[in-house]
Protein backbone atom coordinates (compact mmCIF):
# COMPACT_ATOMS: atom_id res chain seq x y z
CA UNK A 1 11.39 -0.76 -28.50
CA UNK A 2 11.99 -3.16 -26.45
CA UNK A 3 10.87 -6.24 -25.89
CA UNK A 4 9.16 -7.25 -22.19
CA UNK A 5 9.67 -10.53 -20.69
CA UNK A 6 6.83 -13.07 -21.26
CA UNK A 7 6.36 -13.48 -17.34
CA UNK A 8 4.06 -16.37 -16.31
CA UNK A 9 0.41 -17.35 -17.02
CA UNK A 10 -1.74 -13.34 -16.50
CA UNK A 11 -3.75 -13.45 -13.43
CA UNK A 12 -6.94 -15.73 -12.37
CA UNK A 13 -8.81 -12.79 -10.62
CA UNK A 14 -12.08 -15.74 -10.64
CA UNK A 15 -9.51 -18.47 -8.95
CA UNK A 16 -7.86 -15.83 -6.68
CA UNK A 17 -9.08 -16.29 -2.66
CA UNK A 18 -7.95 -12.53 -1.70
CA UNK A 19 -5.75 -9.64 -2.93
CA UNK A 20 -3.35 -8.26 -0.55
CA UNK A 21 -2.91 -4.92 -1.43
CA UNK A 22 0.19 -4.02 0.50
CA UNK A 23 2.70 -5.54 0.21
CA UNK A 24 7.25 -4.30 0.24
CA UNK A 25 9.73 -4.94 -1.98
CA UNK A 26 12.71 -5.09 0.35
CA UNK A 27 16.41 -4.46 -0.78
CA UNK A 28 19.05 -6.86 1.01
CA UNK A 29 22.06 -5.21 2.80
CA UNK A 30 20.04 -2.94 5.03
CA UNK A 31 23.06 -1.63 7.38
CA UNK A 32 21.01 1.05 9.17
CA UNK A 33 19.49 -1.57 11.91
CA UNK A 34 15.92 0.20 10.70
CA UNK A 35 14.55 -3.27 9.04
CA UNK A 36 15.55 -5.26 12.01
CA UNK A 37 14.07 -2.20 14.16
CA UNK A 38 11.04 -3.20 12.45
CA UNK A 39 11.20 -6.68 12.90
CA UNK A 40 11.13 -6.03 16.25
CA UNK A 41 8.43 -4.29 16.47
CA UNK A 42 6.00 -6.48 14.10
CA UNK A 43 7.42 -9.83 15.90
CA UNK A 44 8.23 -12.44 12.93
CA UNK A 45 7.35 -12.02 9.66
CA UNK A 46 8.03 -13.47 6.41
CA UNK A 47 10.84 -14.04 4.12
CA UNK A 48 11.32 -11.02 2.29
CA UNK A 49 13.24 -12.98 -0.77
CA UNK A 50 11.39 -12.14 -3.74
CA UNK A 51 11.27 -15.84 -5.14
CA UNK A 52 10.06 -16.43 -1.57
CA UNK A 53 7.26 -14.19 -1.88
CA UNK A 54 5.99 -14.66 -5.05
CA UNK A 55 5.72 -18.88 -4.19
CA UNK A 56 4.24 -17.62 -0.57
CA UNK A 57 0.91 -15.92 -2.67
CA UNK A 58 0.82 -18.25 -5.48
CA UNK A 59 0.20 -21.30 -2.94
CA UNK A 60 -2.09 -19.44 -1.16
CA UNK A 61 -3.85 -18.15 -3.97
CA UNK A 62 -3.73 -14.36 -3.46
CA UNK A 63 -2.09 -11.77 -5.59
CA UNK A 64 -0.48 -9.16 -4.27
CA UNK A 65 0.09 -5.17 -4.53
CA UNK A 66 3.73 -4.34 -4.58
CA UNK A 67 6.06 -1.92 -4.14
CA UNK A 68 8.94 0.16 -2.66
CA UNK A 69 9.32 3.85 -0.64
CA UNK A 70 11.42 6.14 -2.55
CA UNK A 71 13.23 7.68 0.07
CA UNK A 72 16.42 8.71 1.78
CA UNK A 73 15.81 9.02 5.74
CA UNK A 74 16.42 5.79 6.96
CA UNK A 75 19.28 4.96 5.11
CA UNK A 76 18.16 1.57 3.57
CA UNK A 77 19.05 0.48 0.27
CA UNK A 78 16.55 1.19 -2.41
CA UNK A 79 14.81 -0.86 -4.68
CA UNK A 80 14.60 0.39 -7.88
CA UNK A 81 10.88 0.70 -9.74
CA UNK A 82 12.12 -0.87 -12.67
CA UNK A 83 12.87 -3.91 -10.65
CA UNK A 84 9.44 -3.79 -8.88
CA UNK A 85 8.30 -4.14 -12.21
CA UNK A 86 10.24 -6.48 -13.58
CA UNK A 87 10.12 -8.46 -10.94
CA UNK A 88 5.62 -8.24 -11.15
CA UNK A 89 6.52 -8.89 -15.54
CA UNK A 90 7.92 -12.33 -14.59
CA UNK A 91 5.20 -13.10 -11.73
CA UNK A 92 2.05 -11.45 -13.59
CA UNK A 93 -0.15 -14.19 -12.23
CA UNK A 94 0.15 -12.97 -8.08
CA UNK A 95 1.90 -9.42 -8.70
CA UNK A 96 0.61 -5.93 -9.83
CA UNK A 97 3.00 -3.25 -9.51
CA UNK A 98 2.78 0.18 -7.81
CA UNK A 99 5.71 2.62 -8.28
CA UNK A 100 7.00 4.97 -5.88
CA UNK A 101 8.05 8.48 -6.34
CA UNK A 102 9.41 10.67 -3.89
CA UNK A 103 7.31 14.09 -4.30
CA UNK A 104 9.98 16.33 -2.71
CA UNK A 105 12.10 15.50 -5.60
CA UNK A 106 10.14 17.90 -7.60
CA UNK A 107 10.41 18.19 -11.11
CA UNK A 108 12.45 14.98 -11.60
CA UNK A 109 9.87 12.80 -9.58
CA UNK A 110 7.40 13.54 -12.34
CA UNK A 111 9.77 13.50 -15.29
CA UNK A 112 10.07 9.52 -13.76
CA UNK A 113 6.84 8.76 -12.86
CA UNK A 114 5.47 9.98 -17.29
CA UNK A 115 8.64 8.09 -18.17
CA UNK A 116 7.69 4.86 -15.79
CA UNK A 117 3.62 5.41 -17.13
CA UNK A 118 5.08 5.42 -20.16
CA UNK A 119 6.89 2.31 -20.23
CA UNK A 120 3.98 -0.20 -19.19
CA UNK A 121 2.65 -1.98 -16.10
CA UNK A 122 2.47 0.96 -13.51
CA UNK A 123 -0.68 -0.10 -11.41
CA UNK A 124 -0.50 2.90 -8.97
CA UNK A 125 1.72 5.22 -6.58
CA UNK A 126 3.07 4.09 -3.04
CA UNK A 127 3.82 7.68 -1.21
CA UNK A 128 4.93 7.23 3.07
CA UNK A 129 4.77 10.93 3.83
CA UNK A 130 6.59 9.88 7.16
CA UNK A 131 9.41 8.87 5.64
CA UNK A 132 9.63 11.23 2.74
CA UNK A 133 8.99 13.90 4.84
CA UNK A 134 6.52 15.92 3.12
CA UNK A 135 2.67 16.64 4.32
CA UNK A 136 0.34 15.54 1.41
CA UNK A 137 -2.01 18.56 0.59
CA UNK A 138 1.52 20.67 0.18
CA UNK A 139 1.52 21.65 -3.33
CA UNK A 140 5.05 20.56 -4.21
CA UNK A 141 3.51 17.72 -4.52
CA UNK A 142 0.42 18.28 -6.75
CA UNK A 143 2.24 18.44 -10.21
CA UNK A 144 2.85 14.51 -9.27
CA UNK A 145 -0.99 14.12 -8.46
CA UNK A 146 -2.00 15.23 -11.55
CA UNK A 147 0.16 12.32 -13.23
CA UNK A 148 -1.67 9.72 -11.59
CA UNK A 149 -4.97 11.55 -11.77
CA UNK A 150 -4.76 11.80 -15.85
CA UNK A 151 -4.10 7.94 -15.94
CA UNK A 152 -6.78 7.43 -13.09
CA UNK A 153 -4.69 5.46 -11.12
CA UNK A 154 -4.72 5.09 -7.68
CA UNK A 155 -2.07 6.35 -4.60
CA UNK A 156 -1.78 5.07 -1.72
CA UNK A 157 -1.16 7.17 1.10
CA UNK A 158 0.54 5.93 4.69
CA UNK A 159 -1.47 7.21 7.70
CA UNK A 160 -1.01 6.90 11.29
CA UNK A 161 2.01 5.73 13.60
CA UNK A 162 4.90 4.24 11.64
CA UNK A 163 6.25 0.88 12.47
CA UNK A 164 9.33 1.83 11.01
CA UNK A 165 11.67 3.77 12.91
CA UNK A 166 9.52 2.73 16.34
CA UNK A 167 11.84 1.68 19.33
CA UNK A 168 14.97 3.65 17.47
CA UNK A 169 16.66 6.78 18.70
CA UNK A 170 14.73 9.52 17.74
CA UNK A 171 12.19 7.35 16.26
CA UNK A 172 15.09 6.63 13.74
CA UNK A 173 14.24 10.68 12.77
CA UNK A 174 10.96 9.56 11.38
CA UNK A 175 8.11 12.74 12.42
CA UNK A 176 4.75 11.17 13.19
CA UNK A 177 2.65 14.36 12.07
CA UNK A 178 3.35 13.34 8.35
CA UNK A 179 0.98 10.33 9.25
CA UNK A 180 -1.87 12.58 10.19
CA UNK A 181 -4.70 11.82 7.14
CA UNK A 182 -6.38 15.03 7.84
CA UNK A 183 -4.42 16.53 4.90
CA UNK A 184 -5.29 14.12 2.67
CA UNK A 185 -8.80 14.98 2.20
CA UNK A 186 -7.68 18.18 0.75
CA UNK A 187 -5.86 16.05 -1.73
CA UNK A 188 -9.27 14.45 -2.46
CA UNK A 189 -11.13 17.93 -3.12
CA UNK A 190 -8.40 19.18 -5.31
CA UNK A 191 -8.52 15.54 -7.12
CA UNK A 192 -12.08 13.91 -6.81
CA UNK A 193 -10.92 11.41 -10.00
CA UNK A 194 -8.33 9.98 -8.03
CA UNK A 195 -8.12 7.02 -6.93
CA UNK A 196 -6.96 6.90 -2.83
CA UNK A 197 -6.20 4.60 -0.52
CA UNK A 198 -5.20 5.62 3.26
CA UNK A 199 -3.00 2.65 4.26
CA UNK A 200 -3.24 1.17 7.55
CA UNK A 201 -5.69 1.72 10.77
CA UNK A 202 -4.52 5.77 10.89
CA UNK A 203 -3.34 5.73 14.77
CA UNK A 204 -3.90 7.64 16.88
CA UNK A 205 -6.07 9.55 13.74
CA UNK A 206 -8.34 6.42 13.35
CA UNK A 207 -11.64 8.61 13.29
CA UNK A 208 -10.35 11.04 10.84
CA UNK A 209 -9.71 8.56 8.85
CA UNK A 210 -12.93 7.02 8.30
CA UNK A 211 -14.47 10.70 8.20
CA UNK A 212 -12.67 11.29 4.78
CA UNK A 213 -13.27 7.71 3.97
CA UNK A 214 -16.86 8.05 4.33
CA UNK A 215 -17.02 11.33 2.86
CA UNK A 216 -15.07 11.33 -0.19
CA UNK A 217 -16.47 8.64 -2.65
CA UNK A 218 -12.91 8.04 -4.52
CA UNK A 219 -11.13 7.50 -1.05
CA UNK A 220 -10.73 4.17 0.78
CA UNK A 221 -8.73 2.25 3.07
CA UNK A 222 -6.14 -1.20 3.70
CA UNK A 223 -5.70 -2.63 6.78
CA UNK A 224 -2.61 -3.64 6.87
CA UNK A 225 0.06 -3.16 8.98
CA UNK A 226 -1.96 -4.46 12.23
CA UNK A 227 -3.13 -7.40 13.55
CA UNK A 228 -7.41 -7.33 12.95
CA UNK A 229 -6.94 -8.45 16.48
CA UNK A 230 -5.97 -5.27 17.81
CA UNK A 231 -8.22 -2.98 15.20
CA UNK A 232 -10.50 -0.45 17.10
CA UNK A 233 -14.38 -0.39 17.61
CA UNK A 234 -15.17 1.73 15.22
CA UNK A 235 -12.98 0.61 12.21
CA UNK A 236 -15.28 -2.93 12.76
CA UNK A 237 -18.13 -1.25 12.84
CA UNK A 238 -17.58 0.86 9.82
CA UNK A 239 -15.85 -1.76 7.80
CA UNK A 240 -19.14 -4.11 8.86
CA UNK A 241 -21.85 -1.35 7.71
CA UNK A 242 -21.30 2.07 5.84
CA UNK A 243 -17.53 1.09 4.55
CA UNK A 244 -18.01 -2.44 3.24
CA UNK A 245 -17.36 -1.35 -0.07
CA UNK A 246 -14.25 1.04 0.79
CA UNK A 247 -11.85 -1.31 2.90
CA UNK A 248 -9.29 -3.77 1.73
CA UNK A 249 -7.28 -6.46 2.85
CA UNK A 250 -3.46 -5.33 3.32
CA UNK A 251 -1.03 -7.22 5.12
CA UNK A 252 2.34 -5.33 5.12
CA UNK A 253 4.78 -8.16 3.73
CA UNK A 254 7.06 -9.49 5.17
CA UNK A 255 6.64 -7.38 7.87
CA UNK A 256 3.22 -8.80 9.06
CA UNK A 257 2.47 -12.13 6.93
CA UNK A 258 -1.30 -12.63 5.70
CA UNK A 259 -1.54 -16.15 7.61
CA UNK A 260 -1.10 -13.91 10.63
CA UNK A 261 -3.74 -10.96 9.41
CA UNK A 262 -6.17 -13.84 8.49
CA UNK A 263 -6.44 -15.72 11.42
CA UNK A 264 -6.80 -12.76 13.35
CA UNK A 265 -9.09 -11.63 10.95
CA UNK A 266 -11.44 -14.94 11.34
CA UNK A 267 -11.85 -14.49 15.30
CA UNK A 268 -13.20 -10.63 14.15
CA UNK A 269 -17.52 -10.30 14.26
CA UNK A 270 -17.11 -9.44 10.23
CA UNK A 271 -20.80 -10.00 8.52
CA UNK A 272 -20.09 -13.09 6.64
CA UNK A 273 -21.42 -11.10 3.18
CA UNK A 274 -18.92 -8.39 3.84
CA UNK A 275 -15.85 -10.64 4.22
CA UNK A 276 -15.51 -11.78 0.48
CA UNK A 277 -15.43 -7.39 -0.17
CA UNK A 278 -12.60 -7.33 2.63
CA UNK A 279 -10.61 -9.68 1.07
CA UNK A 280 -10.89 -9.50 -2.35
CA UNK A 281 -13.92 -7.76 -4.42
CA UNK A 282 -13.53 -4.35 -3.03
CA UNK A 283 -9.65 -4.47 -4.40
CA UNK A 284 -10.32 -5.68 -7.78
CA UNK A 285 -13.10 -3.29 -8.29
CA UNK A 286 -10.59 -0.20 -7.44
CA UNK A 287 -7.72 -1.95 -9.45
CA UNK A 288 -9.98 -2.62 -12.36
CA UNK A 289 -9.31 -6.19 -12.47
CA UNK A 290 -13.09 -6.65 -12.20
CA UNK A 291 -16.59 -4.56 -13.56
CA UNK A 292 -17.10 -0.70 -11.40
């Protein structure tokens, strides 16, 4: 077998201030003008060097959910999983890696993801259904549910408008309707053990979104991806009251940094006992770094 790097110190979930639970590994070389399409639209954001980022949450004391999008539309470079997890090996005190796994792949998507579980360190499952093109209650994609059910890991779904492609021609051939949540609670009936998060503030489906949330006790969702500044009525008042256990802190790194999402996040009429859930207890409850 062999033998893992010995990585840093593991992590200080008592010293940590938050957990960020969204967070990309980026690829350098992106010649399809979609990252700086992005960059656009998000304004500035942070370095997306990986030494960078790992110093970035260290000083800040936050760890971090990581990953990549196994896909093909935009025509970025991929980052491999094995370096997402490498890469959270040698940084085990800020990083826990998810993998991603493009379901429309089929059979070979779940050959990977048994051979990744296998191996060690898989936290979870990043899917974009935007970008891999694929609505999430199809069944194609089931047989790659069932992985991540059996280990009881969680996925982590993208909802709503996509930042990437926005502003490019065609929307950079990214179809908004795979960001519709609705589907998702499906997904949730067919697999009440499994863990799921609905990633972002689900634009224009916002109200959907906490429906399922609210309904389905294995379901939650991050916040990333938006300023707090510019979250609706309802996600506040639901995050504030009936959801304080079921939402979680998410940036989007590098796209949207959390000194931005904080700061925002201060100047939002949060209940002062809800804010430590927000930010970090709610996330290391569902990522089993801390007691059910």
């Amino acid at each position: 077998m062999t033998e893992r790097p010995a990585g840093r110190a593991s992590m200080d979930v008592a010293g940590l201030a938050a957990i960020d639970v969204h967070v990309h590994l980026h690829a350098p070389g992106d010649a399809s003008g979609t990252d700086a399409a992005a960059r656009r639209y998000f304004g500035a954001g942070g370095d997306p060097d990986r030494t960078a980022l790992a110093e970035y949450y260290r000083s800040r004391r936050m760890a971090c959910v990581v990953f990549t999008v196994d896909e093909r539309l935009s025509g970025r470079p991929q980052v491999a999983n094995e370096a997402v997890l490498e890469f959270a090996e040698a940084n085990a005190d800020v990083a826990i890696p998810f993998v991603s796994l493009d379901p429309t792949r089929g059979q070979a998507a779940v050959d990977e993801a048994r051979r990744l579980l296998a191996r060690g360190g898989v936290r979870g499952l990043k899917l974009h259904p935007p970008l891999q093109q694929f609505v999430p209650n199809d069944r194609l994609a089931y047989p790659l549910y069932e992985v991540f059910a059996e280990a009881r890991l969680p996925v982590i779904f993208h909802t709503g408008h996509s930042g990437i492609g926005t502003g490019m021609r065609g929307g950079g051939g990214v179809r908004l309707k795979y960001g519709d949540p609705t589907p998702i609670d499906d997904v949730a009936v067919d697999f009440p053990d499994l863990p799921i998060v609905m990633a972002h503030p689900s634009f224009p489906w916002q109200d959907v979104a906490l429906s399922i949330c609210l309904h389905k006790p294995q379901v939650f969702i991050d916040l990333s991806g938006w300023s707090p500044k510019y979250f609706p009525p309802s996600l506040v008042q639901y995050a504030n009251t009936l959801l304080r256990e079921k939402v979680l802190f998410g940036s989007d790194y590098p796209l949207l940094t959390p000194d931005r999402w904080l700061a925002d996040f201060a100047a939002l009429p949060i209940k002062d006992e809800v804010r430590p859930l927000v930010l970090k207890e709610n996330a290391a409850r569902l990522l089993g770094l801390a007691p059910a």
